[in-house]
Protein backbone atom coordinates (compact mmCIF):
# COMPACT_ATOMS: atom_id res chain seq x y z
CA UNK A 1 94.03 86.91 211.72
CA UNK A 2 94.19 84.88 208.63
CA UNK A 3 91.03 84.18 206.83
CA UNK A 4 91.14 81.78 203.96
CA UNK A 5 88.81 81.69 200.87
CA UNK A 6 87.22 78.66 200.32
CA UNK A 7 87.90 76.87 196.90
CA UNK A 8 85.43 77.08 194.19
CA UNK A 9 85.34 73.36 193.62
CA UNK A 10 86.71 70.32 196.16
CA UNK A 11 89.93 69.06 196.19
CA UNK A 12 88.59 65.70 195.08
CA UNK A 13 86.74 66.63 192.21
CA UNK A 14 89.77 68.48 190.75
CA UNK A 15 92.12 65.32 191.21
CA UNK A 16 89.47 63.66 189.58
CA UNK A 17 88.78 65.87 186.60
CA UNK A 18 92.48 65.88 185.99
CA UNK A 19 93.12 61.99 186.48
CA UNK A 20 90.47 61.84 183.79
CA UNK A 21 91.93 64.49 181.34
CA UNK A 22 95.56 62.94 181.69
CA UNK A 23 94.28 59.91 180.91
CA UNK A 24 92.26 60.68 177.85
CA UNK A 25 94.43 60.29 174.81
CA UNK A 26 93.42 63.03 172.33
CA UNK A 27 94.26 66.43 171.27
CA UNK A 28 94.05 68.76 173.95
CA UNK A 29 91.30 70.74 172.22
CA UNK A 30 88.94 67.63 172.28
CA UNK A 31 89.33 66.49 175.60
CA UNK A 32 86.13 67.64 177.24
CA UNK A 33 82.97 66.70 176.55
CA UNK A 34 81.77 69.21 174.60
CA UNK A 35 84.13 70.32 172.84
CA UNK A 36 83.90 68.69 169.46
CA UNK A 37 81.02 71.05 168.72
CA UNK A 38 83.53 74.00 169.45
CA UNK A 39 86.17 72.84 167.55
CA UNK A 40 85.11 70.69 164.33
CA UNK A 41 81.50 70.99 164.15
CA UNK A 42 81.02 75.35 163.98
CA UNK A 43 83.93 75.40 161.55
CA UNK A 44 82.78 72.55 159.46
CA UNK A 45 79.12 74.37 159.12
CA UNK A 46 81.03 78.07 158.46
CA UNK A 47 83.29 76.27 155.66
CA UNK A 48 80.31 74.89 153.79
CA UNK A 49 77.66 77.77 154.47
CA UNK A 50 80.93 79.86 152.73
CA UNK A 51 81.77 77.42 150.13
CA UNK A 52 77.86 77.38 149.45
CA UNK A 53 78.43 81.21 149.52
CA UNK A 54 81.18 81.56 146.92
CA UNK A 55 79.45 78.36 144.62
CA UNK A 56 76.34 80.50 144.34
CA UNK A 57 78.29 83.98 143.68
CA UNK A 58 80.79 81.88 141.25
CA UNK A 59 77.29 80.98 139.14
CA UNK A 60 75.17 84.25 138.94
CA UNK A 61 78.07 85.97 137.91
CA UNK A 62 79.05 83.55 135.09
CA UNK A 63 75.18 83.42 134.15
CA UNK A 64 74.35 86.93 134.49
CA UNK A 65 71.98 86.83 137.06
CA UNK A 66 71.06 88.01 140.17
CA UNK A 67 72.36 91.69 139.60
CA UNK A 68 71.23 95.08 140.79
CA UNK A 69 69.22 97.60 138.42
């Protein structure tokens, strides 16, 4: 006896999903919907909270500030 599993999602909604990817013409990392948070938005905040970082750092030390006893 063979017992199938049944597919996590419908054969229709995968054909669907990927007639929609295929035709979307972008990078393959900003193809969902998504994923422009993922990819441009988290590393554009961590560049500029470290820049911000550094900028700060970069100023106490030239002034002479901000140091430990």
């Amino acid at each position: 006896i063979m017992l199938t599993e049944t597919p996590f999602r419908p054969r229709e909604k995968l054909l669907e999903k990927q007639r929609l990817f295929q035709s979307i013409h972008r990078h393959t990392y900003l193809k969902g919907p998504m994923d422009k948070i993922t990819s441009v938005a988290i590393p554009l905040a961590l560049a500029a909270s470290s820049l911000y970082m550094i900028g700060t750092g970069i100023y106490n030390m030239s002034n002479g500030i901000g140091k430990k006893e």
